[in-house]
Protein backbone atom coordinates (compact mmCIF):
# COMPACT_ATOMS: atom_id res chain seq x y z
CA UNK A 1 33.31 -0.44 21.71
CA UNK A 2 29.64 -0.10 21.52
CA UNK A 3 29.58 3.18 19.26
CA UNK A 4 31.44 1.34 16.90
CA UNK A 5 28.01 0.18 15.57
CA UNK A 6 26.12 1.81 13.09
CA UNK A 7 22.87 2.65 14.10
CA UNK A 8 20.03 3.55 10.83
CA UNK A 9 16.29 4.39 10.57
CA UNK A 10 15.51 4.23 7.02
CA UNK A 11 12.30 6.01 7.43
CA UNK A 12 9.79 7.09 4.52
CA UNK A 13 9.44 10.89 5.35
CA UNK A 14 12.74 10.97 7.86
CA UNK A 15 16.00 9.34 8.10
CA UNK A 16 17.94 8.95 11.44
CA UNK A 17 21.47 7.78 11.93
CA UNK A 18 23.82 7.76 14.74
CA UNK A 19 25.71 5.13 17.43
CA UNK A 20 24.66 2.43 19.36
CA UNK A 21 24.45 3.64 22.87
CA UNK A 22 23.80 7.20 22.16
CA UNK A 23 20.29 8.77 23.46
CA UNK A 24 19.38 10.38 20.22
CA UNK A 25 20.47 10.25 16.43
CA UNK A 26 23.35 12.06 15.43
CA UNK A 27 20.94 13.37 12.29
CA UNK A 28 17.55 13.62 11.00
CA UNK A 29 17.44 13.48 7.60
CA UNK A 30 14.65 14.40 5.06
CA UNK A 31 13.75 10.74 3.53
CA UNK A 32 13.87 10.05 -0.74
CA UNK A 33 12.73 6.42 0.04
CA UNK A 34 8.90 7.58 -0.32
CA UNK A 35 9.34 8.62 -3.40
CA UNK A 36 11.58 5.85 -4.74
CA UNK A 37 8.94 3.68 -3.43
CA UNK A 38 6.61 4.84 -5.68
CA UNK A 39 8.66 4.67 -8.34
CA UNK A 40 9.63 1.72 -7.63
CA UNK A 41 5.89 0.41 -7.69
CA UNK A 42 5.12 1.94 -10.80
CA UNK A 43 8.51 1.63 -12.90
CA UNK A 44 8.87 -2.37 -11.57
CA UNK A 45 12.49 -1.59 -9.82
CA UNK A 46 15.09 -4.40 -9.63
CA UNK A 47 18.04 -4.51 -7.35
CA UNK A 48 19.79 -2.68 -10.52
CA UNK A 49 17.89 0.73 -10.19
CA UNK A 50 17.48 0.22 -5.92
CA UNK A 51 21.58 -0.28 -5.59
CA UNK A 52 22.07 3.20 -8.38
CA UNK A 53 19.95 4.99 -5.72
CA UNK A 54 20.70 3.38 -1.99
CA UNK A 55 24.51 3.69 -2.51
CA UNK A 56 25.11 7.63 -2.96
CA UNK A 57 22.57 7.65 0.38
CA UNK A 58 24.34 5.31 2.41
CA UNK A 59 27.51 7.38 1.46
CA UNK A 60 26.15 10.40 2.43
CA UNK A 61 24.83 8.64 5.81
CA UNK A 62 28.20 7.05 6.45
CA UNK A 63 30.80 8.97 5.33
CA UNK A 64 29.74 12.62 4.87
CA UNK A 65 27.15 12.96 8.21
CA UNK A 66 28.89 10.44 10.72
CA UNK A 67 32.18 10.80 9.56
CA UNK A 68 33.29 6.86 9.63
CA UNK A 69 35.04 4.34 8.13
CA UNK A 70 32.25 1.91 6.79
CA UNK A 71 34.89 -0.98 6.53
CA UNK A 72 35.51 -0.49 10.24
CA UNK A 73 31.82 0.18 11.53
CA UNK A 74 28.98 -2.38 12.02
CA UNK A 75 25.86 -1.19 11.09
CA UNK A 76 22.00 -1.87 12.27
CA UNK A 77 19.21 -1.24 10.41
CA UNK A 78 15.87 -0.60 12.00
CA UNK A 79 13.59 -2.11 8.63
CA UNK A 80 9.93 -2.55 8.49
CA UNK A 81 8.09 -5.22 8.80
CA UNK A 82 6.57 -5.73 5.48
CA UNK A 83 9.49 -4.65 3.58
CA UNK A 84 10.55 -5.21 0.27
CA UNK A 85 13.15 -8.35 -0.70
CA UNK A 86 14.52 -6.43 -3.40
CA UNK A 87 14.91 -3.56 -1.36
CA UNK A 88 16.95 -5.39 0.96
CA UNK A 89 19.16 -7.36 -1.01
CA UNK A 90 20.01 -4.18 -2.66
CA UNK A 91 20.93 -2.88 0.87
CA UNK A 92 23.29 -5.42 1.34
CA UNK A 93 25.00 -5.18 -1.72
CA UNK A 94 26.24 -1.82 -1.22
CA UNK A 95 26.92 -2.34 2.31
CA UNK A 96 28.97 -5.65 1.91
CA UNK A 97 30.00 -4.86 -1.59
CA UNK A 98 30.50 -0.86 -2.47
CA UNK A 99 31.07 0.16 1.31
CA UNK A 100 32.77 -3.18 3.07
CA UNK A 101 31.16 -3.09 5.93
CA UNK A 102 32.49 -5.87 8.37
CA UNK A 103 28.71 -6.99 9.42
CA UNK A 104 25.15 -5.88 9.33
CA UNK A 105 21.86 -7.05 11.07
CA UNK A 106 18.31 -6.09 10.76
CA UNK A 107 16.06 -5.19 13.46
CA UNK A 108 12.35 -5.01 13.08
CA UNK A 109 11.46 -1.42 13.77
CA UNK A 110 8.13 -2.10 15.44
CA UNK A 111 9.29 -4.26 17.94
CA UNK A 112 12.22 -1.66 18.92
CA UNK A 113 10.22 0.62 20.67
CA UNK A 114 9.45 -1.46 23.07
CA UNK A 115 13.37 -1.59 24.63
CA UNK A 116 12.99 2.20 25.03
CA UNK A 117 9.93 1.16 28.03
CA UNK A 118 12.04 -1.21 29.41
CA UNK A 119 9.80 -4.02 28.62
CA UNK A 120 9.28 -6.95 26.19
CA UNK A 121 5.26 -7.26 26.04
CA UNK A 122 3.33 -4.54 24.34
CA UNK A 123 1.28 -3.57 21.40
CA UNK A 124 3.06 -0.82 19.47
CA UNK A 125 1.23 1.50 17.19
CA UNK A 126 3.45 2.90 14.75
CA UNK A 127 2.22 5.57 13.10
CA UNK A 128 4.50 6.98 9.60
CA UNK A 129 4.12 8.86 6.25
CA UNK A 130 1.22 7.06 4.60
CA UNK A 131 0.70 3.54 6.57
CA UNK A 132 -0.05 3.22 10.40
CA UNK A 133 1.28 -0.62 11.73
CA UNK A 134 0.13 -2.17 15.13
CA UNK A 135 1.37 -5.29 15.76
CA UNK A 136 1.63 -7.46 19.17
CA UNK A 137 4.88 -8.40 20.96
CA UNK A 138 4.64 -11.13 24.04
CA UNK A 139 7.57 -11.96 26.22
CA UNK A 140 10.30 -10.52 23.42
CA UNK A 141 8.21 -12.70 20.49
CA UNK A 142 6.66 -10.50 17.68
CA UNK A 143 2.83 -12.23 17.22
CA UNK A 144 3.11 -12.02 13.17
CA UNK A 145 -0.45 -13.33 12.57
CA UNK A 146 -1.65 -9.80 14.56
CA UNK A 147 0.53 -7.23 12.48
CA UNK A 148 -2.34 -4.77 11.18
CA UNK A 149 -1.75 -2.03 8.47
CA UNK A 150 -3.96 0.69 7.86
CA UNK A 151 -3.69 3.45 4.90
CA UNK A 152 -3.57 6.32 7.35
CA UNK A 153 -0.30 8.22 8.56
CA UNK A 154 0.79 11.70 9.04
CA UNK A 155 0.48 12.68 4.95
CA UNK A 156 -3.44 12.02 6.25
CA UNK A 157 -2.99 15.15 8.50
CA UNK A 158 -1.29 17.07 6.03
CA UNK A 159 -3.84 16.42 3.17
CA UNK A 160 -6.96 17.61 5.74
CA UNK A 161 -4.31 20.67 6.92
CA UNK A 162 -4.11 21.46 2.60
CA UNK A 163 -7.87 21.03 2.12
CA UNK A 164 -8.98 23.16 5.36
CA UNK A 165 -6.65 26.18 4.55
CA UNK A 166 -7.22 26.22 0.81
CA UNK A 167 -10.63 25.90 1.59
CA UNK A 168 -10.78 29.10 3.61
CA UNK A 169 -9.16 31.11 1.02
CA UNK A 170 -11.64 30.03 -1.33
CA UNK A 171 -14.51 31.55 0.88
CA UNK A 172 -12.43 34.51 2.26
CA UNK A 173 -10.67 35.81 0.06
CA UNK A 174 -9.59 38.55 2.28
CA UNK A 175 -8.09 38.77 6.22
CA UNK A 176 -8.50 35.45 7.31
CA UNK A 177 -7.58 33.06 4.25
CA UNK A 178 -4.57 31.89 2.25
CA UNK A 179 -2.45 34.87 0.57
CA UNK A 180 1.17 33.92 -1.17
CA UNK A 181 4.02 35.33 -3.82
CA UNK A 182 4.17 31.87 -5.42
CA UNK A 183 0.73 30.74 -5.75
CA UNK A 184 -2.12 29.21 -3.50
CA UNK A 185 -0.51 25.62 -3.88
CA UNK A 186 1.14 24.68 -0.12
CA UNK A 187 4.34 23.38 -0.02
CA UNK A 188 4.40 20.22 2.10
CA UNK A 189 7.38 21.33 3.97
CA UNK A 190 5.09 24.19 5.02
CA UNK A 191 2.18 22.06 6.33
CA UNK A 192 4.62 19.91 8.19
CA UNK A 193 5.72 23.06 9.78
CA UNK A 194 1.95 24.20 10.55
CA UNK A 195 0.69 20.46 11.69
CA UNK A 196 3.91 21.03 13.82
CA UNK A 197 3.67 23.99 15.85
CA UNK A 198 -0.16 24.82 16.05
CA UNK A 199 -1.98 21.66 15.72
CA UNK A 200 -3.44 19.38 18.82
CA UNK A 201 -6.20 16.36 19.22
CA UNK A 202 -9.31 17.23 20.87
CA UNK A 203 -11.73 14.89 22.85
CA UNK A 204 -14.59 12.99 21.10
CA UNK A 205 -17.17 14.51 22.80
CA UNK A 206 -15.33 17.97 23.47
CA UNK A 207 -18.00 20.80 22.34
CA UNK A 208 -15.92 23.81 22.55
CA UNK A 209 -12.44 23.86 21.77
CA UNK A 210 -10.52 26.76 24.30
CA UNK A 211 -8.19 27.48 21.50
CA UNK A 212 -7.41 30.96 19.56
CA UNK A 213 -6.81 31.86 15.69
CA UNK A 214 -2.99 32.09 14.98
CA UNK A 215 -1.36 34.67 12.31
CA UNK A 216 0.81 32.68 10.71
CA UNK A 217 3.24 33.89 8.16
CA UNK A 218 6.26 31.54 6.57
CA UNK A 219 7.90 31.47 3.40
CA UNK A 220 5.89 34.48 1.54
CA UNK A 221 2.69 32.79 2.52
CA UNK A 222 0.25 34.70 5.51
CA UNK A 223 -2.42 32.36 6.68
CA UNK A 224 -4.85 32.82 9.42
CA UNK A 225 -4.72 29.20 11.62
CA UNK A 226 -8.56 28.87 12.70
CA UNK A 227 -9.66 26.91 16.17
CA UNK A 228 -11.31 24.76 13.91
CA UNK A 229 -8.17 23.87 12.28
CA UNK A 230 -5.82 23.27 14.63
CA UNK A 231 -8.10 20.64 16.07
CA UNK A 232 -9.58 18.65 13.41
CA UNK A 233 -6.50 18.13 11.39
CA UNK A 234 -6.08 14.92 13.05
CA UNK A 235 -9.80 13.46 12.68
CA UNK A 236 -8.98 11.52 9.06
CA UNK A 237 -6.82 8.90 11.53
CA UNK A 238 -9.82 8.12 13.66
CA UNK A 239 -12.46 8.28 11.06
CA UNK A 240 -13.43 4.90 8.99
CA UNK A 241 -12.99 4.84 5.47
CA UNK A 242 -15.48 4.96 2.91
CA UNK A 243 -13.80 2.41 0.78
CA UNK A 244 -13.21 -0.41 3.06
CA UNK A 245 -14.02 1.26 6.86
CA UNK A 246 -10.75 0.62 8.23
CA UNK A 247 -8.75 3.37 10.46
CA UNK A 248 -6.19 3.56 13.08
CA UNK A 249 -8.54 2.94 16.17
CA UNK A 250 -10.38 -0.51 13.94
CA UNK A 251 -6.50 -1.77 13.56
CA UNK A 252 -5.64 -1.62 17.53
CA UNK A 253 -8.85 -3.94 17.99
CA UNK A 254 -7.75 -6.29 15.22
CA UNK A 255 -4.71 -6.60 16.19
CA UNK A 256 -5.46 -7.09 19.95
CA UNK A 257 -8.72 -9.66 18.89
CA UNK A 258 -6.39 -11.43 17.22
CA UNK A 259 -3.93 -12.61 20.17
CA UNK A 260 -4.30 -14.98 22.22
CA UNK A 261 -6.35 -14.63 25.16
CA UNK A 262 -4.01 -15.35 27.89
CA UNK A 263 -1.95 -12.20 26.88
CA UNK A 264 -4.46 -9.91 25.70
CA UNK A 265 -4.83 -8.46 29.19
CA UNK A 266 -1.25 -7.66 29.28
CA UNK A 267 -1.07 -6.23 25.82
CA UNK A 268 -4.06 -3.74 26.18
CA UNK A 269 -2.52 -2.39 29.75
CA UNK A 270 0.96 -1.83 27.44
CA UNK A 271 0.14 0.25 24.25
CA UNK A 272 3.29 1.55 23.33
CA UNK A 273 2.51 4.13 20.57
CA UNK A 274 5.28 6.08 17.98
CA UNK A 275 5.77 8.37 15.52
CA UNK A 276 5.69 11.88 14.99
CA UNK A 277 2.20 12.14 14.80
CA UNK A 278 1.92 10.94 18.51
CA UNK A 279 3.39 13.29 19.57
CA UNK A 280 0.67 15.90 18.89
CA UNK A 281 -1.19 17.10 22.50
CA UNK A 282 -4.20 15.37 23.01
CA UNK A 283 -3.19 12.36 20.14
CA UNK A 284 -2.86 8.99 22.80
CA UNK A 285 -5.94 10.18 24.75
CA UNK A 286 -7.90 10.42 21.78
CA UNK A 287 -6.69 7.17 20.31
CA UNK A 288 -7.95 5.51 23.47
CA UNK A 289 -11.13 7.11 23.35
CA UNK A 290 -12.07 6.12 20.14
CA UNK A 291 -10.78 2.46 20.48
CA UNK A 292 -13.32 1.99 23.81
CA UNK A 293 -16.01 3.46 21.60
CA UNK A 294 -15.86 1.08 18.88
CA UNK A 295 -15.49 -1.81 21.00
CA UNK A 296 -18.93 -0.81 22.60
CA UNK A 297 -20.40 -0.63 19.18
CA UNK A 298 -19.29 -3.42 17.30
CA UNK A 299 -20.29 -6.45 17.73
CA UNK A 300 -16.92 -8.26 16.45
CA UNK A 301 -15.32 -6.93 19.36
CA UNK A 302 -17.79 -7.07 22.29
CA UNK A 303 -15.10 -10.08 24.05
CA UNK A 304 -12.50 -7.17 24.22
CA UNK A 305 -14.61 -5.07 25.87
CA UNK A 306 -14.02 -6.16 29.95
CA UNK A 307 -10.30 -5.28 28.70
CA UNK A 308 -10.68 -1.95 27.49
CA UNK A 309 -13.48 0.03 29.77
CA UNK A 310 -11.22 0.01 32.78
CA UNK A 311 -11.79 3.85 33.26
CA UNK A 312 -13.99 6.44 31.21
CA UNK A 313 -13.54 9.72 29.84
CA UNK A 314 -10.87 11.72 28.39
CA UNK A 315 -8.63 12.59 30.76
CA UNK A 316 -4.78 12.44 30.84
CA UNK A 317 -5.43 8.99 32.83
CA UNK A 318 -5.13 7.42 29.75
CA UNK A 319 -1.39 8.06 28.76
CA UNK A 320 -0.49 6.71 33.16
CA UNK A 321 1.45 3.73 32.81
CA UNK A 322 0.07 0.86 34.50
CA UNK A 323 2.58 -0.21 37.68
CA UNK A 324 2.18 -3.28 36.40
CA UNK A 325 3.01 -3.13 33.48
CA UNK A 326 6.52 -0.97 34.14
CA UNK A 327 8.38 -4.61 34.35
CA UNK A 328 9.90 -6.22 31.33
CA UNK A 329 7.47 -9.55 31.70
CA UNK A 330 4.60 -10.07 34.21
CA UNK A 331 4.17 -13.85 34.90
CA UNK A 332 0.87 -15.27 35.08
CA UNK A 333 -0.85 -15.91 38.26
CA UNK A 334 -0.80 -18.76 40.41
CA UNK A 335 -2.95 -21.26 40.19
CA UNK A 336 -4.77 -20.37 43.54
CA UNK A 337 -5.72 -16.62 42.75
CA UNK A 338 -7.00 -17.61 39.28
CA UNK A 339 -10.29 -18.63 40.58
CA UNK A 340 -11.25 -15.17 42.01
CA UNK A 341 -12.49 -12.32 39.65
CA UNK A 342 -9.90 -10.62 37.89
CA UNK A 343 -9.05 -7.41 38.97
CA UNK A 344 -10.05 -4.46 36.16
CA UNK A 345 -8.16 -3.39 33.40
CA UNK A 346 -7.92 -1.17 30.95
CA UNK A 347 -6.61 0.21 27.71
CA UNK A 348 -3.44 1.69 29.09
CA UNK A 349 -1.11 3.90 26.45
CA UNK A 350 2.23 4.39 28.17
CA UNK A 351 2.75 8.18 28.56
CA UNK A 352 5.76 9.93 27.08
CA UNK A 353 7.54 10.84 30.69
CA UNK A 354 8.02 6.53 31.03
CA UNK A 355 10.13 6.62 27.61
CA UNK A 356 13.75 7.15 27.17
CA UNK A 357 13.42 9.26 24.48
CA UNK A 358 10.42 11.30 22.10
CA UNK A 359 7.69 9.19 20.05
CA UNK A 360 9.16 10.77 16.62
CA UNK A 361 12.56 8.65 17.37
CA UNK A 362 11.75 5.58 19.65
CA UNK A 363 12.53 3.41 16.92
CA UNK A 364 15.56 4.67 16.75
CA UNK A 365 16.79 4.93 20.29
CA UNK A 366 15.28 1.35 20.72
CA UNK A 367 17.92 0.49 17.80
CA UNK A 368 20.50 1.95 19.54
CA UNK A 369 20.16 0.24 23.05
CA UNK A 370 19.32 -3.30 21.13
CA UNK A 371 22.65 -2.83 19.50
CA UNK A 372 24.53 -2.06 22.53
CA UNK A 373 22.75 -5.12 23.94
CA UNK A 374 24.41 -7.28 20.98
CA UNK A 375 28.17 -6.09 21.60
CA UNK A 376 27.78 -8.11 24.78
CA UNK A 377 26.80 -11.64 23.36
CA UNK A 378 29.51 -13.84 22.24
CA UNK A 379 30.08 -13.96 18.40
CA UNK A 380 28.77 -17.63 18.26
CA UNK A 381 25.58 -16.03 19.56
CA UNK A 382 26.15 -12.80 17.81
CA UNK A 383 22.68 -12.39 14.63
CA UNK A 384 25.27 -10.22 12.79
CA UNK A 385 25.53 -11.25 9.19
CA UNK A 386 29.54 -10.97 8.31
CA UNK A 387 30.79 -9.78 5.38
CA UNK A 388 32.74 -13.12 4.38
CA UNK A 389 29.66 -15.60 4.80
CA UNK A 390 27.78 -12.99 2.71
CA UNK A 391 30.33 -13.09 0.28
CA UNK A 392 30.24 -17.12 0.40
CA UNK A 393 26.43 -17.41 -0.04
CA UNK A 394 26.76 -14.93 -3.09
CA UNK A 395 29.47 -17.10 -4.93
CA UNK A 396 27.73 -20.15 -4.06
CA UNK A 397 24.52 -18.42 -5.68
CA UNK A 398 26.68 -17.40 -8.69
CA UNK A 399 28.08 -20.86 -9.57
CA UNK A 400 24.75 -22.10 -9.22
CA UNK A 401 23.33 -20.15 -11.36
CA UNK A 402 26.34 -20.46 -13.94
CA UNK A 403 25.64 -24.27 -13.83
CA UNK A 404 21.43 -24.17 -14.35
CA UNK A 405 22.51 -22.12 -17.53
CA UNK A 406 20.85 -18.57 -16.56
CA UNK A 407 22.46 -15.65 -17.94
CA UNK A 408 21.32 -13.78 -15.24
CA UNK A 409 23.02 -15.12 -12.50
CA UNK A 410 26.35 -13.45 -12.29
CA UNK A 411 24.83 -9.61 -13.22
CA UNK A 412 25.61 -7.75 -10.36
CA UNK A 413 24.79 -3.64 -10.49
CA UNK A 414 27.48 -1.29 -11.77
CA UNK A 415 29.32 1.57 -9.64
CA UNK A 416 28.35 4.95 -11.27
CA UNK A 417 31.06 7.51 -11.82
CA UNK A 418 29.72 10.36 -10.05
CA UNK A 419 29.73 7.63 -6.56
CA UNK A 420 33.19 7.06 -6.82
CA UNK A 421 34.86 10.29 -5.08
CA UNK A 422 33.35 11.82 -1.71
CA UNK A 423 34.98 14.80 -0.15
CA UNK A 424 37.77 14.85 -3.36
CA UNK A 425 39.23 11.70 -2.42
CA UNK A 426 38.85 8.25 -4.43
CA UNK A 427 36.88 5.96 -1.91
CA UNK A 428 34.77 3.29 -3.75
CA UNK A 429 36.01 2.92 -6.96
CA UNK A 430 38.56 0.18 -6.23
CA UNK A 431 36.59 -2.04 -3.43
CA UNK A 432 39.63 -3.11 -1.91
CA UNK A 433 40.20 0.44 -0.43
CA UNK A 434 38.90 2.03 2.51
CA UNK A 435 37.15 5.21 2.89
């Protein structure tokens, strides 16, 4: 019953879809939506041109990778935070309308992570393609006002990777640079691969790096992968911006300055953080580092400091979960004990072996166990959006618009013909037939 839901991670950079209940996604998919994004942005997209390119995609999710009948299938979508209304009334048109599916719900993909700890209080840092997001959940409630965004994701590594290596081939031409058959220009497929395998986060104050130069040869390119490279590919995430001085280390403290204080010691001993980057050696550590350091420094965050310098240094200490924090809530406590000094804390990042599954996918597999969660509430309790009060509200909106007099009102977006036939058989252009 439970892998009868749909489970999706429309990510920028990767897509991951599979079954509630499941440990893992079914597939990883490379992601278009970072590039319709942007042409979205620049173009001024409606739900027209978003529906034309969501509804081959959801096809190929659906039908062609999962194998399933989408008018049979729930479906959950892990969606960001900040996300885009067009965007997402486009999504439900070709669920509901091309594809039939019998109900949908959204889930907020930063507070998923979170179910794969086993707890409902954190701070998750979410780090993606080209935005990092922190934002604050207490007791199962996402704290909106503390949702942080900073310009900085893994595309951040892989422009420093590009720069470093090109820059080497520019100074050595010979034995240790960048030699190719198609050019000098890196493919960011290859850099992926490179930030991948070879590259790891070094200490703040770490002089030496015990690290050797790696022949690396992919794809008709031979590159030689310096020390020096493989460490510092990850410094543009921790280093402030000349524009406006923000970075990933500057968003943690916002975000944690702006909760309340009652729960701020809870939130800083449960950093949950995500993404692919993450997963890089050395990555949590460092982020923890550089957080303490700036709260020394800056005066704006001085009151956070009896949170954060629980322990010093660099050491894997920093990724320990705190017992404490291993429940789903801690209560407060009582009255009697409240006089005495607290006991010290500390900026805790929960390490990797306390998750149910790797950073790249926690979103995901937090999807999946929050849907399997759902099949057990009764449907009068049930945040599933059917099919037929979706279909209700949108010929409620129709008439209404019919009777104000705008032409607009009853345009909906067109099927194209090349949609209308996956796998040779004729599946969405009548939408009273199943696939």
């Amino acid at each position: 019953m439970v892998k009868d839901t749909v489970v999706l991670d429309l990510g920028s950079a990767i897509i991951k879809c599979g079954f509630a209940g499941e440990s893992s996604p079914r597939h990883l998919l490379p992601s278009p939506l970072d590039n319709w994004s942007r042409q979205a942005a620049s173009r001024g997209w409606g739900i027209e041109e978003w529906t034309q390119s969501l509804g081959p995609l959801l096809v190929r999710l659906l039908v062609h990778c999962l194998h399933v009948r989408p008018s049979r299938n729930k479906v959950l979508i892990c969606e960001p935070l900040a996300g885009s209304k067009t965007f997402r009334e486009a999504l439900n048109y070709v669920l509901f309308q091309w594809l039939r599916v019998p109900a949908i719900v959204m889930a907020p993909s930063l507070e998923m992570p979170l179910y794969t700890a086993g707890a409902e209080t954190g701070l998750v840092v979410d780090v993606g393609f080209r935005e990092s997001h922190v934002l604050a959940v207490a007791f199962g409630r996402p704290l909106l006002h503390t949702y942080a965004v900073v310009g900085m994701g893994a595309l951040t590594l892989l422009d420093r990777a590009r720069e470093l290596l090109e820059s080497a081939a520019t100074a050595k031409k010979e034995g240790g640079g960048l030699s190719g058959q198609r050019g000098d220009r890196l493919p960011l497929e290859l850099l992926q691969d490179i930030v991948t395998r070879a590259c790891f986060v070094v200490g703040k104050e770490d002089c030496q790096v015990d690290a050797e130069s790696i022949a690396y040869e992919e794809k008709g390119f031979k590159l030689t992968l310096t020390p020096e490279l493989r460490s510092t590919v990850a410094e543009g995430l921790f280093a402030e911006s000349v524009d406006d001085g923000e970075s990933l280390p500057i968003a943690v403290l916002e975000c944690l300055r702006r909760c309340p204080r009652d729960v701020r010691r809870l939130l800083a001993s449960h950093v949950l953080v995500s993404g692919g980057v993450a997963m890089l050696p050395g990555f949590c550590p460092r982020l923890a580092e550089e957080v303490k350091q700036r709260a020394r420094v800056r005066n704006r965050y001085q009151e956070l400091c009896p949170l954060l310098l629980g322990y010093q240094g660099t050491s894997r200490a920093h990724e320990a979960l705190a017992p404490s924090a291993h429940a789903p809530s801690i209560p407060p406590p009582p009255a009697s004990s409240r006089a005495s000094p607290p006991s010290p804390s500390a900026l805790c990042l929960v390490a990797g072996a306390a998750l149910l599954a790797p950073r790249n996918v926690l979103s995901w597999v937090g999807g999946s166990i929050y849907a399997g969660l759902l099949e057990t509430l009764p449907a009068d309790a049930s945040p599933f959006l059917l099919r037929g009060s979706y279909m209700t509200a949108v010929s409620t909106r129709g008439r209404s618009s019919q009777d104000s007099g705008e032409g607009q009102g009853g345009r909906v977006p067109v099927l194209q013909e090349g949609l209308s036939t996956a796998g040779g058989r004729d599946v969405l252009k009548d939408g009273s037939r199943d696939v």
